[in-house]
Protein backbone atom coordinates (compact mmCIF):
# COMPACT_ATOMS: atom_id res chain seq x y z
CA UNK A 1 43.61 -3.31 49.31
CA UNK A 2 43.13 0.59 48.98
CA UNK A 3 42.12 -0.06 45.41
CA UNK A 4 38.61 -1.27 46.61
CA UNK A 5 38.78 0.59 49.84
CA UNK A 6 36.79 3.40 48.44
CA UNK A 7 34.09 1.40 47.42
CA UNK A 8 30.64 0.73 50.08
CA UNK A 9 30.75 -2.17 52.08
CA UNK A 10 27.35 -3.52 50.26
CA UNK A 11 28.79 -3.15 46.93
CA UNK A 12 32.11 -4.19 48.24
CA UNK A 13 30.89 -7.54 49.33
CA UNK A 14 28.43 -8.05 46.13
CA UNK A 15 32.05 -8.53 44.45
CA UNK A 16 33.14 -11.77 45.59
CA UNK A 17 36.26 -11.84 43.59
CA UNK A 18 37.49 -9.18 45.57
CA UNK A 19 40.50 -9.85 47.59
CA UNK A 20 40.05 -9.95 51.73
CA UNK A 21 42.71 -9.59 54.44
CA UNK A 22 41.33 -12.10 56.38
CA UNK A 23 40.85 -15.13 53.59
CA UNK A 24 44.50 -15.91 53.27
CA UNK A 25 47.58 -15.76 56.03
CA UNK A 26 50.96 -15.80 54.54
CA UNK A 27 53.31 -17.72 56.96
CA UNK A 28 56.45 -17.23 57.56
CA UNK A 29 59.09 -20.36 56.94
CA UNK A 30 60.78 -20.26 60.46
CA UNK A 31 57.52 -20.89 62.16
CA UNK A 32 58.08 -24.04 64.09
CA UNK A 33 54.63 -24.75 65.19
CA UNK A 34 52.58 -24.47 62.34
CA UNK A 35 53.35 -26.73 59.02
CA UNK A 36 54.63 -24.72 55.76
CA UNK A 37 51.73 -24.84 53.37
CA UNK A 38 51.01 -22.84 50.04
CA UNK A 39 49.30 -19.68 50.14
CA UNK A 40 45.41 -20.07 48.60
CA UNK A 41 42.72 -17.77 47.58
CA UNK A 42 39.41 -18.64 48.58
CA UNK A 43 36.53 -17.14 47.00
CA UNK A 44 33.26 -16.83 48.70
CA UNK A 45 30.70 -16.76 46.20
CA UNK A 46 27.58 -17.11 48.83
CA UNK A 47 27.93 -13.03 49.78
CA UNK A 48 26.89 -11.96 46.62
CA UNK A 49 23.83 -13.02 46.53
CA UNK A 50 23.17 -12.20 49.89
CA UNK A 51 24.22 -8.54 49.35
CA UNK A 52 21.96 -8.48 46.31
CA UNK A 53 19.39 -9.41 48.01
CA UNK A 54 20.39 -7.12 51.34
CA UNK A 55 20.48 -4.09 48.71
CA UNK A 56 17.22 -4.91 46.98
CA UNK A 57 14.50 -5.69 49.20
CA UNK A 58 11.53 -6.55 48.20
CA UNK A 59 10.03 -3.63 50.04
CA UNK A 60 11.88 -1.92 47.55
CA UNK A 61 11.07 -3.85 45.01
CA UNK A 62 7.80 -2.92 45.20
CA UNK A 63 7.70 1.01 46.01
CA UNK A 64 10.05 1.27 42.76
CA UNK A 65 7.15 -0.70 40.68
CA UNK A 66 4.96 1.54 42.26
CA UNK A 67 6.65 4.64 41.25
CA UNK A 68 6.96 3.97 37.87
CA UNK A 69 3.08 4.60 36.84
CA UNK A 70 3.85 8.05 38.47
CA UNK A 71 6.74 9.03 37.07
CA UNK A 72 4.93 8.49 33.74
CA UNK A 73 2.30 10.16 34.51
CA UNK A 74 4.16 13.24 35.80
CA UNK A 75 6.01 13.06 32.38
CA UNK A 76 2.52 13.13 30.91
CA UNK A 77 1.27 15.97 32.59
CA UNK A 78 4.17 18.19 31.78
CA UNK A 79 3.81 18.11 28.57
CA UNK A 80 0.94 20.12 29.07
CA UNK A 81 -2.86 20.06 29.11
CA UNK A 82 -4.65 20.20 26.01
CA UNK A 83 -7.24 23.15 25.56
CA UNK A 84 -11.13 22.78 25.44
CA UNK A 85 -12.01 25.05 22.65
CA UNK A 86 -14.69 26.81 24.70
CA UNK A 87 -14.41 29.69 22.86
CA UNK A 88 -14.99 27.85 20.06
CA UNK A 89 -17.90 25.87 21.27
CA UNK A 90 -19.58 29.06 21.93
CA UNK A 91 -19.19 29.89 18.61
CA UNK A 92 -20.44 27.13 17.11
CA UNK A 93 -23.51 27.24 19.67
CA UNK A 94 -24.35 31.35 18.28
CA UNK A 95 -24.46 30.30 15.11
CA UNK A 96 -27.42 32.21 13.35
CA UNK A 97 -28.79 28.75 12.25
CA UNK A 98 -29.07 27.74 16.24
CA UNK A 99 -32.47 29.38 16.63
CA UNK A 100 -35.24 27.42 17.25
CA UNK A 101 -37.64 30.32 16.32
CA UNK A 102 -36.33 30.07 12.73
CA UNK A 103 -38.04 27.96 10.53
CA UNK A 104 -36.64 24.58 10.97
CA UNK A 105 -35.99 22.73 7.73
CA UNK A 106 -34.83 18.69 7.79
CA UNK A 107 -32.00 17.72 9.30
CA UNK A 108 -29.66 15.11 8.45
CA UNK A 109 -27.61 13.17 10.99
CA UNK A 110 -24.78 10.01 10.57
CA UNK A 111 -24.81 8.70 13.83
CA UNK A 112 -21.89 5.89 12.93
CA UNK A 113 -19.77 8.83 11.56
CA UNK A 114 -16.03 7.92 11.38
CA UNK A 115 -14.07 8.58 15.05
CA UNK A 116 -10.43 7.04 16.06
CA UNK A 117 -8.95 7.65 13.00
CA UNK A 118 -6.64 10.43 11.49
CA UNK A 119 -8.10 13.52 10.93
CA UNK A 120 -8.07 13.39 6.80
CA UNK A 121 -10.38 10.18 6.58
CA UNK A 122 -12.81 11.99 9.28
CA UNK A 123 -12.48 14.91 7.01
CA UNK A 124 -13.09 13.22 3.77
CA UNK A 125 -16.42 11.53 4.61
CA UNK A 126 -18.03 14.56 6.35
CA UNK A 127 -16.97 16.40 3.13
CA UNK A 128 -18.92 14.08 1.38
CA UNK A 129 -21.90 13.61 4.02
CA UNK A 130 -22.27 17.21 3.51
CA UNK A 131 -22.52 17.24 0.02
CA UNK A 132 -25.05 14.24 0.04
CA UNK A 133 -27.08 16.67 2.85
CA UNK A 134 -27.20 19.48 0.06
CA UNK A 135 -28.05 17.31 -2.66
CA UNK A 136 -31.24 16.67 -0.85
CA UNK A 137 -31.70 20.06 0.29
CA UNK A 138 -31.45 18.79 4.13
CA UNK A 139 -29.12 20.36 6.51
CA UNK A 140 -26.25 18.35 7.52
CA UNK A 141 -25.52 17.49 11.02
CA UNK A 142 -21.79 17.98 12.08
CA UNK A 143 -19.69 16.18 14.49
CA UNK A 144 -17.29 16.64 17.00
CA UNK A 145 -13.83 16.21 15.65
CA UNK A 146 -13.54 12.87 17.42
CA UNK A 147 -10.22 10.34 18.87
CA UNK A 148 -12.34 9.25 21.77
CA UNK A 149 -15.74 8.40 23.49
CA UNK A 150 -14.18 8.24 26.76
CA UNK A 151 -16.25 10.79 29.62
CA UNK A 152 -12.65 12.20 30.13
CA UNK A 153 -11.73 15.53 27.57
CA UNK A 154 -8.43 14.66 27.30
CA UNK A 155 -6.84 11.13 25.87
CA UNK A 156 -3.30 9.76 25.86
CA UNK A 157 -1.61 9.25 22.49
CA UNK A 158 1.68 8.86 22.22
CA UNK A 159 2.70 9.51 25.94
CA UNK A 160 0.86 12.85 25.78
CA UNK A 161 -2.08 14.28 26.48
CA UNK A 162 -4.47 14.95 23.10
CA UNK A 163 -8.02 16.83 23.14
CA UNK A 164 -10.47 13.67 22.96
CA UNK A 165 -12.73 15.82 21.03
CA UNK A 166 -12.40 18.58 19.23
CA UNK A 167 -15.13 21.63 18.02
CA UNK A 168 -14.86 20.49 13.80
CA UNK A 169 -14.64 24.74 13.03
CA UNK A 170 -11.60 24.49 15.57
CA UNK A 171 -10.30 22.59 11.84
CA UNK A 172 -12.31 24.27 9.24
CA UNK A 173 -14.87 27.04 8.21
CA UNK A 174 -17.51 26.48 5.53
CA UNK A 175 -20.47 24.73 5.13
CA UNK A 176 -19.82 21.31 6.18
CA UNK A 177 -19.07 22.88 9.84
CA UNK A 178 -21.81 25.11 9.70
CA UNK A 179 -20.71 27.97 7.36
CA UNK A 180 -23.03 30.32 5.08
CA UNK A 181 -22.68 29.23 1.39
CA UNK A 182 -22.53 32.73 -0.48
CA UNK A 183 -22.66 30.65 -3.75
CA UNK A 184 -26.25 28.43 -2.51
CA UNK A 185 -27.91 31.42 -0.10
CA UNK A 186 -31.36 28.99 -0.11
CA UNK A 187 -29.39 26.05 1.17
CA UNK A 188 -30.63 24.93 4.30
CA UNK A 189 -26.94 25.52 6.55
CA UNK A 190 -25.57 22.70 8.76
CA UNK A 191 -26.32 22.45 12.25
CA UNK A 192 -23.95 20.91 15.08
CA UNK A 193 -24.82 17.74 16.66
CA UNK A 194 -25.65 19.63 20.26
CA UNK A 195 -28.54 21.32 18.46
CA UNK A 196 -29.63 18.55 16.66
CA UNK A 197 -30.33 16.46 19.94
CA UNK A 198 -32.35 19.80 21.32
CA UNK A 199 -34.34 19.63 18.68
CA UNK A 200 -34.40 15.79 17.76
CA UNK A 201 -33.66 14.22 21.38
CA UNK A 202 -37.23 14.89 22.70
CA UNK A 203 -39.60 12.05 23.01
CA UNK A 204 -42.13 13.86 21.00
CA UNK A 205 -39.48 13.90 18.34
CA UNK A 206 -40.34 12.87 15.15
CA UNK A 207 -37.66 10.85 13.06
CA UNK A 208 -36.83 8.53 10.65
CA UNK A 209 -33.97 6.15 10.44
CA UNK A 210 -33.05 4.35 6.88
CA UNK A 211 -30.25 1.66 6.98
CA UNK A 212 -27.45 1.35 4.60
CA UNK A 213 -28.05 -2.15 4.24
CA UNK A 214 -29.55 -2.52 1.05
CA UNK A 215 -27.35 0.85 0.07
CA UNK A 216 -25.37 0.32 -3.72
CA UNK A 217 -21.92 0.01 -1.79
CA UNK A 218 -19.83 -0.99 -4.86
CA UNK A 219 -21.35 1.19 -7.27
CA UNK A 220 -19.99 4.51 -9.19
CA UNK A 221 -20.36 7.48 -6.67
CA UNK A 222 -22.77 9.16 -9.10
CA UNK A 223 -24.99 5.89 -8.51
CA UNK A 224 -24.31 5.83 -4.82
CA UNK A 225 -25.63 9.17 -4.60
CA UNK A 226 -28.57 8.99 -6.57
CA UNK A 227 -29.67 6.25 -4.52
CA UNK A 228 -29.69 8.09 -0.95
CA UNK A 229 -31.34 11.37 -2.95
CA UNK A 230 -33.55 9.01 -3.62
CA UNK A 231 -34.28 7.46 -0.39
CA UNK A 232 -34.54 10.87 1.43
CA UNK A 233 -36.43 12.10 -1.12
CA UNK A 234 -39.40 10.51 0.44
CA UNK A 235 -39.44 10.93 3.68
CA UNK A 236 -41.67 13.53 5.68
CA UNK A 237 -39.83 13.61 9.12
CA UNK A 238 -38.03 16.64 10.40
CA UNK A 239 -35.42 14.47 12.16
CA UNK A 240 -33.14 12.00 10.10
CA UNK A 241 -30.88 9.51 10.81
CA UNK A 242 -29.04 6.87 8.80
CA UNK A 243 -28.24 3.53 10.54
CA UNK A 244 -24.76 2.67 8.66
CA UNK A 245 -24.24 -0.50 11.48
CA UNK A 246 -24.77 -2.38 8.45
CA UNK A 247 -21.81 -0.76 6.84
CA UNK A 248 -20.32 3.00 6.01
CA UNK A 249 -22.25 5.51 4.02
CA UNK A 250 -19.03 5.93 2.09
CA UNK A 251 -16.23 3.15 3.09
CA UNK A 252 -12.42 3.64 2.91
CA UNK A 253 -13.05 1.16 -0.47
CA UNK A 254 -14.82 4.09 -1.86
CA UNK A 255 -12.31 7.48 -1.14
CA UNK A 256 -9.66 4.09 -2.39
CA UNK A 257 -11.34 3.76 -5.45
CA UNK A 258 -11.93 5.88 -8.40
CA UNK A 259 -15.48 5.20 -8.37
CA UNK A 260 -15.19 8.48 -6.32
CA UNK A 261 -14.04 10.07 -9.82
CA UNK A 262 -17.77 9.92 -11.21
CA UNK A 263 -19.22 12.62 -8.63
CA UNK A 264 -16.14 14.94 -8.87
CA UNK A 265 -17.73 17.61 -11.31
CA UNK A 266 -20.73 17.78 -9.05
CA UNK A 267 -18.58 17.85 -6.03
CA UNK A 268 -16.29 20.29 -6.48
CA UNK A 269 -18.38 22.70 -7.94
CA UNK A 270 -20.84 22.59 -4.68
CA UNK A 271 -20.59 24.59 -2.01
CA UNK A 272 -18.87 21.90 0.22
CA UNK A 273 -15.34 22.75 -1.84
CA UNK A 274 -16.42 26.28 -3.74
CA UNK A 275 -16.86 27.98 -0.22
CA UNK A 276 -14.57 26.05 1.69
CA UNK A 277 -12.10 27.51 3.73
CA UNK A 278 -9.70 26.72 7.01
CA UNK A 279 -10.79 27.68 10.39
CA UNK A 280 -9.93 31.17 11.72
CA UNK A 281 -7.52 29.56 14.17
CA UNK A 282 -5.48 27.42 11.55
CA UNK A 283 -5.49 30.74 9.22
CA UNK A 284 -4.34 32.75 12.13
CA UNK A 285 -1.07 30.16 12.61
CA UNK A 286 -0.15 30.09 8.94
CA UNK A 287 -0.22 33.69 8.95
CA UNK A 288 1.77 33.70 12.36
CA UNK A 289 4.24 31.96 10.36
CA UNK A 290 4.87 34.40 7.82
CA UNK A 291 8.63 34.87 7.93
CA UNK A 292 9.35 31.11 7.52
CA UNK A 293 7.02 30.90 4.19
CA UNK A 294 8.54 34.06 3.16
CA UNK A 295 5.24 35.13 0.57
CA UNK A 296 5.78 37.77 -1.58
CA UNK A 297 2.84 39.28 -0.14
CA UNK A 298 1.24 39.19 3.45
CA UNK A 299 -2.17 39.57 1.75
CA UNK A 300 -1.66 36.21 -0.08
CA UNK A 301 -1.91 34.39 3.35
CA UNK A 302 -4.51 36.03 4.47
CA UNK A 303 -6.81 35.83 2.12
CA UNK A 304 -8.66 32.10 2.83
CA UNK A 305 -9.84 32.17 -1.00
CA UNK A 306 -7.24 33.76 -2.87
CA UNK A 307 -6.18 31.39 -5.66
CA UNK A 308 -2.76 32.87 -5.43
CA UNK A 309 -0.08 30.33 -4.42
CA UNK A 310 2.93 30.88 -2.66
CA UNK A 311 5.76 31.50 -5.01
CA UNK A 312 8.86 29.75 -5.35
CA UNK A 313 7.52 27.27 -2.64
CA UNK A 314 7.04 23.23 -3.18
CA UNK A 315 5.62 21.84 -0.29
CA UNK A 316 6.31 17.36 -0.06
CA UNK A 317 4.11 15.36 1.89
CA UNK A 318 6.62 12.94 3.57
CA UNK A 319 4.72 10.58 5.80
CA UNK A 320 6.63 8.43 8.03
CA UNK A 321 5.77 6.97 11.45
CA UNK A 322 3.21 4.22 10.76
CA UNK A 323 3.41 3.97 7.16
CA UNK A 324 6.54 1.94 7.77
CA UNK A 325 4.63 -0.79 8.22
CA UNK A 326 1.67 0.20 6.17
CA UNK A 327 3.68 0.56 2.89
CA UNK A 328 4.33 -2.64 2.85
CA UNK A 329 0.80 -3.84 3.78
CA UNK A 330 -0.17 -1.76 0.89
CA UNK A 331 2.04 -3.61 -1.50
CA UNK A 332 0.93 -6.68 -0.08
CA UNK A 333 -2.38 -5.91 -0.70
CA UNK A 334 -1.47 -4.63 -4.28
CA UNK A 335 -3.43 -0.86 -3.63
CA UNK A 336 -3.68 1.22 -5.79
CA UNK A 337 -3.42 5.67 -5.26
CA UNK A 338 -6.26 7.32 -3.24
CA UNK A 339 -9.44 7.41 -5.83
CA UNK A 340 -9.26 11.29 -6.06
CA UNK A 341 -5.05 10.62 -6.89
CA UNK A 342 -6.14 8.94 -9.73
CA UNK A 343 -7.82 12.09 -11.47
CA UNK A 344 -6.95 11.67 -15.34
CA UNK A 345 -5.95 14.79 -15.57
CA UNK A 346 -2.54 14.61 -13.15
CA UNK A 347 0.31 13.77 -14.94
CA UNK A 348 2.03 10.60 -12.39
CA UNK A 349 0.49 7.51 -12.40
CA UNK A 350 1.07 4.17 -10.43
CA UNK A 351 1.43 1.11 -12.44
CA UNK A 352 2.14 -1.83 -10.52
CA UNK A 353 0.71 -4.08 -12.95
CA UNK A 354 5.05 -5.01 -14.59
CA UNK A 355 5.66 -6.49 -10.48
CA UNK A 356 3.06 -8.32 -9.82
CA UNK A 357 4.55 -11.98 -10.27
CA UNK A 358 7.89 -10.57 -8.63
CA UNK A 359 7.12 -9.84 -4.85
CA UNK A 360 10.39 -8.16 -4.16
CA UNK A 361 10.11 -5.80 -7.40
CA UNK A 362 6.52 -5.62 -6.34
CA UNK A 363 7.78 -4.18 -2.73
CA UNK A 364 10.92 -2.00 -4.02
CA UNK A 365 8.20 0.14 -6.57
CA UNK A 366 5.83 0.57 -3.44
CA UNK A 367 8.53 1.80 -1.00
CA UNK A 368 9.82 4.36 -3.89
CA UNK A 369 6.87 5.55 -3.87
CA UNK A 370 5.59 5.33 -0.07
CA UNK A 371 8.89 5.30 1.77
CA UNK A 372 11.30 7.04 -0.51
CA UNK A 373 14.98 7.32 0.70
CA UNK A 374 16.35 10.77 1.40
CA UNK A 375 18.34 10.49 -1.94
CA UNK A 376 15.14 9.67 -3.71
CA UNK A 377 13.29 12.55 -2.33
CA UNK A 378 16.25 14.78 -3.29
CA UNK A 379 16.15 13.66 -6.85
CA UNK A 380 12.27 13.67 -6.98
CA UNK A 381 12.64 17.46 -5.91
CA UNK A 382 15.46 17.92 -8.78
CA UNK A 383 13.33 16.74 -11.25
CA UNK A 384 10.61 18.81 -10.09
CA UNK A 385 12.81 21.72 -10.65
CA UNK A 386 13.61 21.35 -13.94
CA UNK A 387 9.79 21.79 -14.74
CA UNK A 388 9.01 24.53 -12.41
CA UNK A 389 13.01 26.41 -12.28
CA UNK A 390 11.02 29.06 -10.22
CA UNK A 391 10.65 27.08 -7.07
CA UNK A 392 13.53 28.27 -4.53
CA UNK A 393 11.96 26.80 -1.37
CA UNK A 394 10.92 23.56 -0.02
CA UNK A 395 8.13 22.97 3.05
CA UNK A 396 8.13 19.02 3.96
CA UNK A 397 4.52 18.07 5.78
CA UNK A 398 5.59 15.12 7.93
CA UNK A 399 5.35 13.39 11.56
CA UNK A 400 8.60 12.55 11.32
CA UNK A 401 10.79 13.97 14.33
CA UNK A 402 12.94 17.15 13.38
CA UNK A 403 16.29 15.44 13.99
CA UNK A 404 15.33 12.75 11.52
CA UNK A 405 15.00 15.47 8.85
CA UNK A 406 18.40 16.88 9.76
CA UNK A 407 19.35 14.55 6.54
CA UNK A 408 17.34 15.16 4.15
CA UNK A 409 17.53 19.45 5.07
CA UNK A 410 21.76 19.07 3.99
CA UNK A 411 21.05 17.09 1.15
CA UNK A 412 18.21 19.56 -0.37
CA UNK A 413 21.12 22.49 0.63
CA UNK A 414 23.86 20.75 -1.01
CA UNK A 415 21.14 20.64 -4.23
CA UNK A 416 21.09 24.16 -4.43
CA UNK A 417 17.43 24.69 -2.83
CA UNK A 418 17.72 28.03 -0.43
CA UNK A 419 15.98 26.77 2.38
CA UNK A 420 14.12 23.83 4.00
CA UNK A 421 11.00 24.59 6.39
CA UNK A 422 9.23 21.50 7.94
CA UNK A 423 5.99 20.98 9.97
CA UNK A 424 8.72 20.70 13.33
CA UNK A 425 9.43 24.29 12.46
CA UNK A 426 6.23 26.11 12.06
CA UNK A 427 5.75 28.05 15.98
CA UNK A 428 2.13 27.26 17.15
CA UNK A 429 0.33 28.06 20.33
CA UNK A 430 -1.55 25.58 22.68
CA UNK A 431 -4.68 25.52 20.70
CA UNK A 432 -2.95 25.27 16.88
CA UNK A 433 -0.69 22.55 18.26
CA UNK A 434 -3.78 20.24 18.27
CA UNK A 435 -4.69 20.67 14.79
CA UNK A 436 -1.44 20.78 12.91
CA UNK A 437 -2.06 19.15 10.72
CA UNK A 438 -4.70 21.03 9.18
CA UNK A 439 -2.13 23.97 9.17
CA UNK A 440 0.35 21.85 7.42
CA UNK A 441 -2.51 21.22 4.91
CA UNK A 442 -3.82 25.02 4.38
CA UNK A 443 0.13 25.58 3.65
CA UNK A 444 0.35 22.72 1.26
CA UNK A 445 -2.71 23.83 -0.70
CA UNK A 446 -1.18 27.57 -1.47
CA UNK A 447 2.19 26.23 -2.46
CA UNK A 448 3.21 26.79 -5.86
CA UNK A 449 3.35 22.62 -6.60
CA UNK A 450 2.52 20.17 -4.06
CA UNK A 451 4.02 16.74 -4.05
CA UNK A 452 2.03 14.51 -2.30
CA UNK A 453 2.10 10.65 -0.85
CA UNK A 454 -0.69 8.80 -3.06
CA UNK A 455 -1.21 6.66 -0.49
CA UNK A 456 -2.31 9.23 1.89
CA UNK A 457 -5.69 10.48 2.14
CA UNK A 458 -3.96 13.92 3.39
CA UNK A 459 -2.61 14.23 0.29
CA UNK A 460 -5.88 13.35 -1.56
CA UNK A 461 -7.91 15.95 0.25
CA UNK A 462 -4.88 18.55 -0.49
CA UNK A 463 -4.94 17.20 -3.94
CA UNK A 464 -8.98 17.86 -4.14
CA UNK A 465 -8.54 21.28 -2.61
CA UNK A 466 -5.69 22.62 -4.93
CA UNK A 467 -7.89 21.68 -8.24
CA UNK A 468 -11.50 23.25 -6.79
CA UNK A 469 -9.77 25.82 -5.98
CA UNK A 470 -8.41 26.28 -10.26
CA UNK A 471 -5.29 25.46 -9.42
CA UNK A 472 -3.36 23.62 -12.33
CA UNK A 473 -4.13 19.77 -11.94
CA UNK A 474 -0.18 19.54 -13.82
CA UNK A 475 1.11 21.41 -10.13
CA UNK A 476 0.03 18.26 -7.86
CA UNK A 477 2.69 15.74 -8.28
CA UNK A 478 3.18 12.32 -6.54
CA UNK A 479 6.73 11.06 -4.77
């Protein structure tokens, strides 16, 4: 019995198999009092259960049911708490434009702006917002980078702690967040939405709200934005708002579309792209980053406008997470590239029109292009090579986690590529860690070719960037 001996007595009667002294007697054959009779095992199966439920009270029960909200919370909380970007709000709030002794042109205001959703389709549509604000020679109203209209700052994504809004030049400079426009010096500038309602919140306020409802929603962009010139053309009111409840200004059909294709020439020579540029903070981390992206000069990081790339580098947009479910929503749905993807002038195009009667030939093309494999990334890259033998070095843009790319880093080695840097690499500080992803971008757009997901509306806006920039449509390439 010393083989159980060492065990508790609760855990040690929760066994009932276990063997016990006093459950058997063996008798000894000269006994004369007692009849012979064969030696038995009983098993008592009743004591485990009442150990079990000896151990595991239902006091206990219920303080460790208790405990577990904490314990996750506590696991929240050290991950950190996100900044506020006060500095930044003050910024925004000095901005020479914030003056209500200045004279005080028309101002411009989407109320049902785009919030919840991934910084690139928030970024898209105030790109465009902007643009339809200059067109009409009203200044533009910009938002709060926004994930949630809870009256907490912080929010919980992904069992941490993200800002729930964040100041939109924490992201980027230029005019749609506020920015002079060196190449339109009479263009009213944009305002942010804090001094919009001190000027427009008062009761004595006078504004005007048109509704999108009778808005050309499937027509060319070019028509789409005639139409609203047209509409604000007219009106007197300082203060203007546009009630989209009936739907979006400009709808994820639209940037899906290439409808969007008939307003590029316009677009990208406006100010909205021509003076664009990256916040100082998300310039400051790329440049922080120097030694990984390994640029043959300093200068050609820090200069926001330079239309130098960085040589020898391809950076891959390799989106994972989510998309493994939304590629093949997207083939279910038989999408097509993002609208700007589709530019005639880039050299891969997605024809899906040979699989459409075969749904699992229909599916395989999609992933290849969505979800590619780690040996179809590798031989994408190869290819890619052989047009551009200069590129040495390879940045991946992803959400993937950093051991998942542990793969795909040996593979590109084994290839003959010198080094691998990913988004999981790049060393940011509290504040940058919040808007990644708008580093990952401002890296993307200097790299000598970008291949991007066609899907993605990242990609599109790096894409759109690269080419209004002058950078050589042929150098933005598709998985």
């Amino acid at each position: 019995m010393k083989a159980v001996g060492w065990m508790p007595r609760s855990v040690r009667s929760a066994f009932s198999w276990t063997f016990r002294p006093e459950e058997y007697i063996l008798l000894g054959a000269t006994s004369p009092s007692i009849p012979l009779r064969t030696t038995k095992y009983r098993r008592q199966h009743s004591c485990s259960w009442r150990s079990f439920i000896r151990v595991f009270t239902l006091r206990k029960v219920l303080v460790s049911v208790t405990l577990v909200p904490v314990f996750l919370f506590l696991a929240i909380i050290c991950q950190g708490i996100p900044p506020n970007y006060d500095d930044i709000r003050l910024f925004e709030h000095h901005l020479p434009q914030h003056s209500l002794s200045r004279h005080q042109p028309q101002y411009l205001r989407f109320p049902g702006h785009l919030w919840g959703f991934g910084f690139n389709n928030v970024l898209q549509e105030a790109i465009l917002m902007s643009y339809l604000a200059y067109a009409t020679n009203v200044s533009f109203v910009f938002e709060d980078y926004t994930w949630s209209h809870l009256p907490l700052p912080w929010t919980i994504y992904d069992f941490a702690l993200r800002p729930a809004r964040i100041p939109l030049n924490a992201l980027i400079s230029g005019p749609t967040a506020g920015g002079p426009m060196p190449s339109a010096p009479n263009a009213p500038r944009a305002v942010n939405a804090e001094f919009y309602t001190q000027v427009c919140g008062g009761p004595d306020s006078q504004k005007r709200v048109i509704s999108s409802l009778t808005a050309p929603n499937d027509a060319d962009g070019n028509v789409m934005i005639d139409w609203w010139v047209d509409q604000l053309a007219s009106v007197q009111e300082p203060c203007i708002e546009i009630d989209s409840s009936a739907h979006d200004v400009f709808d994820r059909y639209f940037f899906g579309n290439p409808r969007i294709l008939s307003v590029w020439e316009s677009l990208t020579k406006s100010p909205m792209l021509t003076d664009f540029a990256w916040s100082p903070l998300v310039q400051a981390a790329v440049s922080r980053n120097f030694a990984l992206l390994q640029p043959e000069s300093a200068k050609d990081l820090y200069d926001a406008h330079s239309r130098k790339s960085l040589a020898g580098l391809v950076a891959v947009h390799l989106r994972r997470g989510d998309y493994k479910r939304h590629c093949p929503n997207l083939a279910k749905w038989g999408a097509d590239y993002m609208g700007i993807n589709q530019h005639p002038s880039l050299p891969d195009r997605f024809d899906r029109s040979p699989y459409v009667n075969d749904t699992d030939a229909r599916l395989s093309y999609y992933l290849d292009h969505c979800w590619p494999s780690t040996e179809q990334v590798v031989e994408r890259l190869r290819n890619i090579r052989k047009e551009y033998p200069g590129l040495k070095r390879v940045y991946v843009l992803s959400n993937e986690w950093a051991w998942s790319l542990d793969d795909l880093k040996n593979a590109l080695e084994e290839d003959g590529w010198d080094d691998l840097v990913s988004s999981t690499d790049i060393v940011l500080d509290s504040e940058q860690k919040h808007v990644a992803m708008a580093v990952d971008m401002a890296i993307a757009e200097k790299a000598e070719v970008f291949i991007g997901n066609g899907f993605s509306s990242l990609s599109s806006n790096v894409v759109m960037l690269r080419m209004a920039k002058g950078m050589e449509a042929e150098s933005n390439r598709f998985l």
